[in-house]
PDB file of N, CA and C in Angstrom:
ATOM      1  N   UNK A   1     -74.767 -15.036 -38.423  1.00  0.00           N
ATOM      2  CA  UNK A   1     -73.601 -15.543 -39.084  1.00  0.00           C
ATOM      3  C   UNK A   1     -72.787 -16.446 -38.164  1.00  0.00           C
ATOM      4  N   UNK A   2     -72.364 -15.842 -37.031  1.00  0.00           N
ATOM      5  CA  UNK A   2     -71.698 -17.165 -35.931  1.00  0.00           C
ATOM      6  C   UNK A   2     -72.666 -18.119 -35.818  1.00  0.00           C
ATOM      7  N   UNK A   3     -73.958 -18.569 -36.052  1.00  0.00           N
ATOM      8  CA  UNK A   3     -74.432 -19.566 -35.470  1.00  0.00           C
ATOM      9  C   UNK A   3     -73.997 -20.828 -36.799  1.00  0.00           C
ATOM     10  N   UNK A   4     -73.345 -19.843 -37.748  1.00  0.00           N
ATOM     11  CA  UNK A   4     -73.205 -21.029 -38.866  1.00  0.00           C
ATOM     12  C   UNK A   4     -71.952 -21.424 -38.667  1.00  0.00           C
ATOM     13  N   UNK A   5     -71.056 -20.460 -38.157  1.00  0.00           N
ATOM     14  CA  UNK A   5     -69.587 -21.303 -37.844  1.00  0.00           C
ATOM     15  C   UNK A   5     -69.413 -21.303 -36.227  1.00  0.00           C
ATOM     16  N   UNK A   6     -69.864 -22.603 -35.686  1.00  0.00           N
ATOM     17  CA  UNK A   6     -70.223 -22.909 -34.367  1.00  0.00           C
ATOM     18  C   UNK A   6     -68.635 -23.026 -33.564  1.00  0.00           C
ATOM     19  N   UNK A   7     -67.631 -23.277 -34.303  1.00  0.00           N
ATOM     20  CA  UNK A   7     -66.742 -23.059 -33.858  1.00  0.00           C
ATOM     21  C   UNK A   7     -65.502 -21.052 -33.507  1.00  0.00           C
ATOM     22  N   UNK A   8     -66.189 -20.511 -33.923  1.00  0.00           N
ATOM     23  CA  UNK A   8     -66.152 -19.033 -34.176  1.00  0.00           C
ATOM     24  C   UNK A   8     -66.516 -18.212 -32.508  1.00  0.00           C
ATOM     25  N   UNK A   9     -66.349 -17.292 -32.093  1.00  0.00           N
ATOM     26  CA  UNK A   9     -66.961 -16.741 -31.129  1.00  0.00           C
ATOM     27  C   UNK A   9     -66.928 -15.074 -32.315  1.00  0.00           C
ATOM     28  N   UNK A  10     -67.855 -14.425 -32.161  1.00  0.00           N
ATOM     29  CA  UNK A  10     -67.669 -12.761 -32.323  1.00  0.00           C
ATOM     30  C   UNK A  10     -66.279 -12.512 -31.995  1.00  0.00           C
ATOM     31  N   UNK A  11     -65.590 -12.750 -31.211  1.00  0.00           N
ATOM     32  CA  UNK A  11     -64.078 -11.682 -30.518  1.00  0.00           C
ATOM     33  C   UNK A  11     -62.700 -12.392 -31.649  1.00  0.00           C
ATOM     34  N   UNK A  12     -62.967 -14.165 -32.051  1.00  0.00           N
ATOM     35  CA  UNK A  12     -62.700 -15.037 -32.539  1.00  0.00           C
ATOM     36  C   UNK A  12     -62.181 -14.369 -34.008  1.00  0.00           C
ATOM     37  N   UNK A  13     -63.691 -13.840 -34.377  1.00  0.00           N
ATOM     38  CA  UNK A  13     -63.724 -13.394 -36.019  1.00  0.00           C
ATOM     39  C   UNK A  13     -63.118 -12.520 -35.714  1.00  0.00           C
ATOM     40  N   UNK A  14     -63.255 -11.479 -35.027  1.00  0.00           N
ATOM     41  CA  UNK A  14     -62.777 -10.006 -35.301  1.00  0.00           C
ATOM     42  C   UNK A  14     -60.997  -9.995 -34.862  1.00  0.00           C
ATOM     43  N   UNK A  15     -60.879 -10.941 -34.073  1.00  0.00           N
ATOM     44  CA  UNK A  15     -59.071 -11.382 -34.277  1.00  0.00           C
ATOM     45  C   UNK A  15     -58.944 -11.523 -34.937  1.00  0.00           C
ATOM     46  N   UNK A  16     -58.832 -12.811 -35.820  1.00  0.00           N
ATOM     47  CA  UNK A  16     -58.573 -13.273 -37.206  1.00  0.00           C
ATOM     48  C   UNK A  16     -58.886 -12.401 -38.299  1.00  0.00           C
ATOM     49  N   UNK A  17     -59.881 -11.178 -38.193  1.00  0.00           N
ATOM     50  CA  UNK A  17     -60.337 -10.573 -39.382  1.00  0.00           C
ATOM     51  C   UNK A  17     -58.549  -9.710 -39.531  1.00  0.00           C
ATOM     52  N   UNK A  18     -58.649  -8.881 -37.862  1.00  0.00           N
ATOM     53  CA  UNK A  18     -57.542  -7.809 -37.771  1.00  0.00           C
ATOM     54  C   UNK A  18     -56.253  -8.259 -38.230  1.00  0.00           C
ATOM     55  N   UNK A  19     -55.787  -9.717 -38.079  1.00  0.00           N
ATOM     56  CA  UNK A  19     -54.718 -10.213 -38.440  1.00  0.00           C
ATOM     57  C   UNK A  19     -54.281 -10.364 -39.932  1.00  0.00           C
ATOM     58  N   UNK A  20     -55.936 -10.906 -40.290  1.00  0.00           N
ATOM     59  CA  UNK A  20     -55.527 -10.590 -41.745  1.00  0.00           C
ATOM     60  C   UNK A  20     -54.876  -9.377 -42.367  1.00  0.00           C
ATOM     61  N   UNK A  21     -55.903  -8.655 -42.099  1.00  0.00           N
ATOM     62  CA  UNK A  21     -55.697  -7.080 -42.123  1.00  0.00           C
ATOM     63  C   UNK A  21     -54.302  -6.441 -41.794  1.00  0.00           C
ATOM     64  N   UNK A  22     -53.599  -6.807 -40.682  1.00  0.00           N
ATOM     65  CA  UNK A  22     -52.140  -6.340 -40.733  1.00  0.00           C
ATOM     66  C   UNK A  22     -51.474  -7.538 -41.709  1.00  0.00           C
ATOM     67  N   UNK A  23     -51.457  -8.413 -41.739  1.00  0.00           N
ATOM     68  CA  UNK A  23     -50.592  -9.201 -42.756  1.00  0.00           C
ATOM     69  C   UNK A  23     -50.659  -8.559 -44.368  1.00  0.00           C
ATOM     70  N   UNK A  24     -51.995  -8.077 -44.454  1.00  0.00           N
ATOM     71  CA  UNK A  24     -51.689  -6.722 -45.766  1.00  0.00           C
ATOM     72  C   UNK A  24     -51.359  -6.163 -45.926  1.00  0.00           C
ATOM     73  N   UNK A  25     -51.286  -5.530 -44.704  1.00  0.00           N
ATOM     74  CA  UNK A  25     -50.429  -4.527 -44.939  1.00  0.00           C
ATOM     75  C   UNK A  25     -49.207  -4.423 -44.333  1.00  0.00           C
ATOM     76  N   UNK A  26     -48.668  -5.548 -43.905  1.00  0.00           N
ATOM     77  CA  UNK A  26     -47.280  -5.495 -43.700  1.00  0.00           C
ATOM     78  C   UNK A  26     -46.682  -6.036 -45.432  1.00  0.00           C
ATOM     79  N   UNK A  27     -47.148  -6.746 -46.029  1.00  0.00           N
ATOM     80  CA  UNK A  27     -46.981  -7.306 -47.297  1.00  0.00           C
ATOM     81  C   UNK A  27     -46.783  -6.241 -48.278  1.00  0.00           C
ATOM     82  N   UNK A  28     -47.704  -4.950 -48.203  1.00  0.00           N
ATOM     83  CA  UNK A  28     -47.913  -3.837 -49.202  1.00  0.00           C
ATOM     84  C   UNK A  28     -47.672  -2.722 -48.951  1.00  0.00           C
ATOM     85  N   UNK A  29     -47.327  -2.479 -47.667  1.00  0.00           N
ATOM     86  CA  UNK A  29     -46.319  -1.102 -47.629  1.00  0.00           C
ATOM     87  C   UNK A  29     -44.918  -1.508 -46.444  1.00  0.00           C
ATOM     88  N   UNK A  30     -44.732  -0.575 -46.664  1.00  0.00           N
ATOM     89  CA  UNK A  30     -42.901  -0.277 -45.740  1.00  0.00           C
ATOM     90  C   UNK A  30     -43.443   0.454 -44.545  1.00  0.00           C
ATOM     91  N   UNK A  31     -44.467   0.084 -44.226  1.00  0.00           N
ATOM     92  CA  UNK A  31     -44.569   0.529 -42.565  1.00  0.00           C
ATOM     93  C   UNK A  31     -44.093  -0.537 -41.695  1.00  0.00           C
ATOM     94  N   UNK A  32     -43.142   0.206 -40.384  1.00  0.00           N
ATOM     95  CA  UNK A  32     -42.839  -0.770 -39.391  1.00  0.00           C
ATOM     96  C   UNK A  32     -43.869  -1.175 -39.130  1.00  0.00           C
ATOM     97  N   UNK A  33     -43.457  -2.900 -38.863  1.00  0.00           N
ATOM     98  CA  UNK A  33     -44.916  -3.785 -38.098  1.00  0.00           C
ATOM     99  C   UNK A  33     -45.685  -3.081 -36.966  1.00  0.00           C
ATOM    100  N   UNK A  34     -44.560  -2.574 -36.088  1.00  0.00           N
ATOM    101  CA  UNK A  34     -45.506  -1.810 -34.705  1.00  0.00           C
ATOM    102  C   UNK A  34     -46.324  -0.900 -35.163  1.00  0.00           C
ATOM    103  N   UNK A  35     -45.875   0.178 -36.284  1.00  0.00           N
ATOM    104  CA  UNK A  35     -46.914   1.394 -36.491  1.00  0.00           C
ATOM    105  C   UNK A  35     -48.239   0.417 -37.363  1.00  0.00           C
ATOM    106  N   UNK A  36     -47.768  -1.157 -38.140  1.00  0.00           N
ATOM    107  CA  UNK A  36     -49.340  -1.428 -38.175  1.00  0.00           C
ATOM    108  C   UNK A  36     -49.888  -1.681 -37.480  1.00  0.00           C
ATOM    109  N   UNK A  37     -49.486  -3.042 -36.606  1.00  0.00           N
ATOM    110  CA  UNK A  37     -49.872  -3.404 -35.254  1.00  0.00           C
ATOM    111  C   UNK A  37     -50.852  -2.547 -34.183  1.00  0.00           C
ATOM    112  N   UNK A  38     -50.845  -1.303 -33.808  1.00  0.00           N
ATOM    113  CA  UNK A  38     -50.894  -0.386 -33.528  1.00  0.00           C
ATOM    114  C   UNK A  38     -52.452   0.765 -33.863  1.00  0.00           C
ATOM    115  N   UNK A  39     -51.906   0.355 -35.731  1.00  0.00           N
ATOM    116  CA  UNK A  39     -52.916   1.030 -36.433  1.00  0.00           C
ATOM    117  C   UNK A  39     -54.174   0.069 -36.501  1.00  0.00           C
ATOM    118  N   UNK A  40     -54.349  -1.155 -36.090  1.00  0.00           N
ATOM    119  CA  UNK A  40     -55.712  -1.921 -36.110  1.00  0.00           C
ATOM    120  C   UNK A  40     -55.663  -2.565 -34.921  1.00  0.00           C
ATOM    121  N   UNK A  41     -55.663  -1.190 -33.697  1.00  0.00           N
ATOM    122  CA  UNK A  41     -55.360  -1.821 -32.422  1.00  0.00           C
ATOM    123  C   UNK A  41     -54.816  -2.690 -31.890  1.00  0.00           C
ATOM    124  N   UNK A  42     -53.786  -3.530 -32.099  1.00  0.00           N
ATOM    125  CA  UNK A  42     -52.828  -4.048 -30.999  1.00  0.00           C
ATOM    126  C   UNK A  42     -52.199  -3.365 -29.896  1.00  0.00           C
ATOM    127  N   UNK A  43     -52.510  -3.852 -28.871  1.00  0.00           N
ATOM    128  CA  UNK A  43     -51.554  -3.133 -27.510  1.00  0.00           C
ATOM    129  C   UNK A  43     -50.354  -3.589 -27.307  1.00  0.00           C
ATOM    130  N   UNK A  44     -50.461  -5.348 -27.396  1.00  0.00           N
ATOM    131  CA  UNK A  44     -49.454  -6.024 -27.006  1.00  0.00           C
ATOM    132  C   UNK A  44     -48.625  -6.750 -28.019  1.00  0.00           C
ATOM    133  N   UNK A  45     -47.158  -6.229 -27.862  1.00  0.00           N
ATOM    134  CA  UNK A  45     -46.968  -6.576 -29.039  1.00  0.00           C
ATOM    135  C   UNK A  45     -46.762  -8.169 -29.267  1.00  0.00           C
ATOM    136  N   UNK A  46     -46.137  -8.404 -28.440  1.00  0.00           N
ATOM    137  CA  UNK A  46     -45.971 -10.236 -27.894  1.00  0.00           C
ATOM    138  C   UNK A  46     -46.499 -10.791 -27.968  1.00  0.00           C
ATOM    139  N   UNK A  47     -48.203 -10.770 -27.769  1.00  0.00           N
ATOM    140  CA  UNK A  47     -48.949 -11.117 -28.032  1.00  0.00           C
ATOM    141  C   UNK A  47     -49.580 -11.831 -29.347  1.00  0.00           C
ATOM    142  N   UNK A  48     -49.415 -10.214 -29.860  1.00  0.00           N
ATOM    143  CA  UNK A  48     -49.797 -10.276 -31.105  1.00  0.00           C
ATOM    144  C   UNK A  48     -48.829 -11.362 -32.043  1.00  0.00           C
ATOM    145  N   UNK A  49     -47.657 -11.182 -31.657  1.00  0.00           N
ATOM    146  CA  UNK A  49     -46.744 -12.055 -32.623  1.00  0.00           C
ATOM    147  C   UNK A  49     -46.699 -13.090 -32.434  1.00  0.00           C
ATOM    148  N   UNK A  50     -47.434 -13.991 -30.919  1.00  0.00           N
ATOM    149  CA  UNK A  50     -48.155 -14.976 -30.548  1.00  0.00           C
ATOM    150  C   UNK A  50     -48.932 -15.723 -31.475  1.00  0.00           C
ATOM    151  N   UNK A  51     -50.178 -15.156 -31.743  1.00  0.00           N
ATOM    152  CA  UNK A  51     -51.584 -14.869 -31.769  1.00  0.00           C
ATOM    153  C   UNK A  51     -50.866 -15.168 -33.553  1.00  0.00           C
ATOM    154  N   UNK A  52     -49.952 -14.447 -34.687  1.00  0.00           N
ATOM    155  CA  UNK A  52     -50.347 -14.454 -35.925  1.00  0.00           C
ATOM    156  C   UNK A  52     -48.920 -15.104 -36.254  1.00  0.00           C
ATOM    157  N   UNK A  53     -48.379 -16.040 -35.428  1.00  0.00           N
ATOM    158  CA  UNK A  53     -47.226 -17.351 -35.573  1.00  0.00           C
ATOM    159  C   UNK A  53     -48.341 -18.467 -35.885  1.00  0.00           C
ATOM    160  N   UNK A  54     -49.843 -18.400 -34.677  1.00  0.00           N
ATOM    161  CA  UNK A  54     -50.659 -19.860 -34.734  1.00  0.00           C
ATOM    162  C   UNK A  54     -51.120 -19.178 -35.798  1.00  0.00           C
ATOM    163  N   UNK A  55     -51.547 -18.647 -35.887  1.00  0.00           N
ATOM    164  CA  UNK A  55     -52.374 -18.296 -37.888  1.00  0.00           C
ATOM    165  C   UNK A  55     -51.919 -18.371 -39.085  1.00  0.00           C
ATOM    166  N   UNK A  56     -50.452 -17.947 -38.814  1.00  0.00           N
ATOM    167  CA  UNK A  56     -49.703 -17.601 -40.213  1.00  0.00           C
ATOM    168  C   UNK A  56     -48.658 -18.662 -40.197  1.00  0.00           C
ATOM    169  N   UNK A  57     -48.252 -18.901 -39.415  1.00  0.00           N
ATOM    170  CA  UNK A  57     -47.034 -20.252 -39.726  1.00  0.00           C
ATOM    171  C   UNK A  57     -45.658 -19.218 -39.733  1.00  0.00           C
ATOM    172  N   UNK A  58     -46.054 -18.075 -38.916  1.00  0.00           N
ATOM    173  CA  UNK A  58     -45.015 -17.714 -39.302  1.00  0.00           C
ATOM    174  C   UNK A  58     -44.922 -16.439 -38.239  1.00  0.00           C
ATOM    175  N   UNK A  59     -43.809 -15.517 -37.766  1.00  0.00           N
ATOM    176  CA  UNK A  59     -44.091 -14.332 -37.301  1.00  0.00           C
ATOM    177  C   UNK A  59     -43.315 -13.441 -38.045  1.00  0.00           C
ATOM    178  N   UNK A  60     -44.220 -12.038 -38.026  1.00  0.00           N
ATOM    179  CA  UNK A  60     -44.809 -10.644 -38.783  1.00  0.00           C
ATOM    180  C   UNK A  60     -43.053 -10.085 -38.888  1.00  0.00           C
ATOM    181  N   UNK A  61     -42.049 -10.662 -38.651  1.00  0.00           N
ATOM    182  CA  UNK A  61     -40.820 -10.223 -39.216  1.00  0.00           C
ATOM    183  C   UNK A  61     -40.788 -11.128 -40.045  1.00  0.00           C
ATOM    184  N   UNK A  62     -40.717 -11.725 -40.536  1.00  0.00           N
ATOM    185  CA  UNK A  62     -41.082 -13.178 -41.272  1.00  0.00           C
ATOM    186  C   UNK A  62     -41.560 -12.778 -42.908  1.00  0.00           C
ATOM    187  N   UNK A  63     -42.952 -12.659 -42.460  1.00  0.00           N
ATOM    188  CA  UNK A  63     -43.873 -12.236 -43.634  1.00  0.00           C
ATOM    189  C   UNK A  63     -43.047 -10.876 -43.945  1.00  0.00           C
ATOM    190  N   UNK A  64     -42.829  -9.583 -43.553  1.00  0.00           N
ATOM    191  CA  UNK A  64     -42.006  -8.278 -43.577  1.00  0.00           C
ATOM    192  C   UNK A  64     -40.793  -8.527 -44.736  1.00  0.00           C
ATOM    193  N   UNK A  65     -40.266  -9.794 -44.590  1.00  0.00           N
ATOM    194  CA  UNK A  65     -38.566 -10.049 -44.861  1.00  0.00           C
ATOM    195  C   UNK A  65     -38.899 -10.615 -46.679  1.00  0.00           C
ATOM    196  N   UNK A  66     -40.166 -10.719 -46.772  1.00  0.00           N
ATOM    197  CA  UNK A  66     -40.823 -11.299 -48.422  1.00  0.00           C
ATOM    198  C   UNK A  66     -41.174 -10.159 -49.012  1.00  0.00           C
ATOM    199  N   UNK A  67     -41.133  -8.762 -48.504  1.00  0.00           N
ATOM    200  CA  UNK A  67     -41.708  -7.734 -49.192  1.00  0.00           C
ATOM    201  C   UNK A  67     -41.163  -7.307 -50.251  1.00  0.00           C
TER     202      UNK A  67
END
């Protein structure tokens, strides 16, 4: 499957998969961001809110504040 999206690495997808994945569920329940963050392994939180500002256009208090 990565050899078809040459721009992708394995670690690549599985970021972007997890990010999705908390943006759901920050969208669909009333859990604090950290206890999702957390729950699909994030360590760092800074990072992370790094990492899903370049993805989302936005950071995870952000998306939270539309619920």
């Amino acid at each position: 499957m990565f050899r078809e999206e040459p721009d992708t690495s394995p670690m690549s997808y599985v970021r972007g998969l997890r990010l999705d994945r908390i943006r759901h569920d920050i969208l669909t329940t009333d859990d604090p961001i950290g206890d999702i963050a957390y729950r699909w392994g994030v360590t760092h939180l800074g990072r992370f809110a790094s990492e899903y500002r370049s993805r989302f256009g936005e950071l995870p208090s952000a998306t939270a504040a539309r619920r």
